[in-house]
N, C-alpha and C. Protein backbone atom coordinates (compact mmCIF):
# COMPACT_ATOMS: atom_id res chain seq x y z
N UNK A 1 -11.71 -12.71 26.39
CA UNK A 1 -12.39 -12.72 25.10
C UNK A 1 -12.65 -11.29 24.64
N UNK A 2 -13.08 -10.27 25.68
CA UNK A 2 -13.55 -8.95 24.99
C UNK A 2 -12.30 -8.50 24.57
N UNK A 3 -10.75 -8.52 25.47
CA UNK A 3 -9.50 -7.84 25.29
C UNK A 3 -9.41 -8.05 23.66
N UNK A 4 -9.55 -9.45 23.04
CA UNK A 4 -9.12 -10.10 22.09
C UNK A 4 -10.03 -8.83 20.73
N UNK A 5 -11.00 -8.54 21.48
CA UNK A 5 -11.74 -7.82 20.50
C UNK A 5 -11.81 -6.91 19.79
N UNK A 6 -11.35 -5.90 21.02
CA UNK A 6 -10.86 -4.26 21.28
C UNK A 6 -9.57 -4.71 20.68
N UNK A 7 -8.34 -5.45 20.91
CA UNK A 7 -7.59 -5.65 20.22
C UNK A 7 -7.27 -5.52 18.74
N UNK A 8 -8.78 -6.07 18.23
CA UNK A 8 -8.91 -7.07 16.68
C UNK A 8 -9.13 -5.41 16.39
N UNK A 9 -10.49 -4.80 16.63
CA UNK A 9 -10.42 -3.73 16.60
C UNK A 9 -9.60 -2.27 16.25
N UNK A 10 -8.74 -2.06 17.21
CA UNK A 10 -7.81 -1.35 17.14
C UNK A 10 -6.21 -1.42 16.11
N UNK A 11 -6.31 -2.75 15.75
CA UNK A 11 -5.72 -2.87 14.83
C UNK A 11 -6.24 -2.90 13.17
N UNK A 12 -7.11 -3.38 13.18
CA UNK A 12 -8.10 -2.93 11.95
C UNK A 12 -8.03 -0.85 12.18
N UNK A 13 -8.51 -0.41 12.70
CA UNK A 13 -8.39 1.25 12.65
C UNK A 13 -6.78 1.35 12.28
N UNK A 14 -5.77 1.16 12.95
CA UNK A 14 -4.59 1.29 12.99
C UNK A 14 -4.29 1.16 11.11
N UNK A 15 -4.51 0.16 11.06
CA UNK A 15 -3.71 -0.78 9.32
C UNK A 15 -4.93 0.40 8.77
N UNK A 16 -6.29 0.85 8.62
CA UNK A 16 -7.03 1.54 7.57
C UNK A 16 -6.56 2.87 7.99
N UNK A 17 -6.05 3.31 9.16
CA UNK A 17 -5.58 4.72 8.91
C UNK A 17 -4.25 4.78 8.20
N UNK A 18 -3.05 3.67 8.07
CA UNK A 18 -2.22 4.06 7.72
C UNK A 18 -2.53 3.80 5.85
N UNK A 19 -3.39 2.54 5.34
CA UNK A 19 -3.48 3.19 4.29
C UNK A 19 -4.26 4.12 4.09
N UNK A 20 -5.25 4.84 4.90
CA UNK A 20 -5.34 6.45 4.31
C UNK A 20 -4.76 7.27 3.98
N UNK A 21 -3.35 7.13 4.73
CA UNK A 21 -2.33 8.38 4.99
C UNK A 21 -1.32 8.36 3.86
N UNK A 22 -1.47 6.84 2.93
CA UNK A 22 -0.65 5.96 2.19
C UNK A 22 -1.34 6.44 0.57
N UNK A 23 -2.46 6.73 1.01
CA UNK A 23 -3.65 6.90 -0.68
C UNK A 23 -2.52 7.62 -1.84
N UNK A 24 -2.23 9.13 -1.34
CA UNK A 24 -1.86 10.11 -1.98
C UNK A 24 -0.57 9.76 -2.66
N UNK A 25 0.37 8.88 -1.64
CA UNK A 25 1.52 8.75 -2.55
C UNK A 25 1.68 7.43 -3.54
N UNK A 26 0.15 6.94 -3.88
CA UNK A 26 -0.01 5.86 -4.87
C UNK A 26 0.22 6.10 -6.27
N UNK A 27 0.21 7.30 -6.88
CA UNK A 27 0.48 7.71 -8.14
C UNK A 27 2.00 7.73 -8.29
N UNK A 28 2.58 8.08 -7.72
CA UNK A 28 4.05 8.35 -7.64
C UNK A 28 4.78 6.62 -7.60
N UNK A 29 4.45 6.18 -6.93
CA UNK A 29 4.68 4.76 -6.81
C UNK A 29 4.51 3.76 -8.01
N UNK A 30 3.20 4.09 -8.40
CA UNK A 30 2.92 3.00 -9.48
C UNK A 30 3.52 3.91 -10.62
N UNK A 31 4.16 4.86 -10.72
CA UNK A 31 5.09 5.70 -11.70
C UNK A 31 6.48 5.29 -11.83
N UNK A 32 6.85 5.07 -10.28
CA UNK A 32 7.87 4.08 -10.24
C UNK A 32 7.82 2.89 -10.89
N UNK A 33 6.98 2.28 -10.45
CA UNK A 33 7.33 0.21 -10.52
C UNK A 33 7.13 0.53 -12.06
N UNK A 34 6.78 1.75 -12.87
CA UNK A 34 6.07 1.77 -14.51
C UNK A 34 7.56 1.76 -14.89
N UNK A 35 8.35 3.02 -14.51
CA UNK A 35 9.52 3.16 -15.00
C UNK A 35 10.41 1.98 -14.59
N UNK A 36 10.36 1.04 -13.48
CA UNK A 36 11.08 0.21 -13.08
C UNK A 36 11.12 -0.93 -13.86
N UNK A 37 9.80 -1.52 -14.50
CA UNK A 37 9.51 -2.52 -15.13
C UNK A 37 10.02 -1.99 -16.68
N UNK A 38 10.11 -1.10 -17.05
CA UNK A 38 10.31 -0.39 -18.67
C UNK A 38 11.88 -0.34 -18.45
N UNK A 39 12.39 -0.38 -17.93
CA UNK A 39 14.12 -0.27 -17.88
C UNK A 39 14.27 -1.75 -17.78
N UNK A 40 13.72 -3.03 -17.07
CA UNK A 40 14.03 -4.22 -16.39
C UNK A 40 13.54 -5.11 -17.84
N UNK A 41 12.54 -4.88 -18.25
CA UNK A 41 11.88 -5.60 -19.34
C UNK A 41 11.98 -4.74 -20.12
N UNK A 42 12.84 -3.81 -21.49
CA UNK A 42 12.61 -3.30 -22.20
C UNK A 42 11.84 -4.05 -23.61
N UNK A 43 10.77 -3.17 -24.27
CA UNK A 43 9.89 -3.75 -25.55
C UNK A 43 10.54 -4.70 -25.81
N UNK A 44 10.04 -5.33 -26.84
CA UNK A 44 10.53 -6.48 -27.86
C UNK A 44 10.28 -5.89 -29.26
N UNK A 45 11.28 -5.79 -29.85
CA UNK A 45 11.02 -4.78 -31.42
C UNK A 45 9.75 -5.94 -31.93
């Protein structure tokens, strides 16, 4: 039962450090899917 814990644990730290490390390249990304969706769905006159 404790293994299960330290487990639960260590993976919770694991997944919140990698989106920490993940924060910075969120602008660039959602710049993407902006330009991705504007080429895929262009306006409607």
């Amino acid at each position: 039962m404790a293994v299960s814990w330290i487990a639960r644990v260590l993976c919770v730290g694991v997944i919140g450090a990698l989106l920490w490390f993940a924060t910075p390249m969120m602008p660039g990304f959602a710049a993407f899917v902006g330009e991705t969706l504007r080429i895929v769905a262009p306006a409607s006159p």
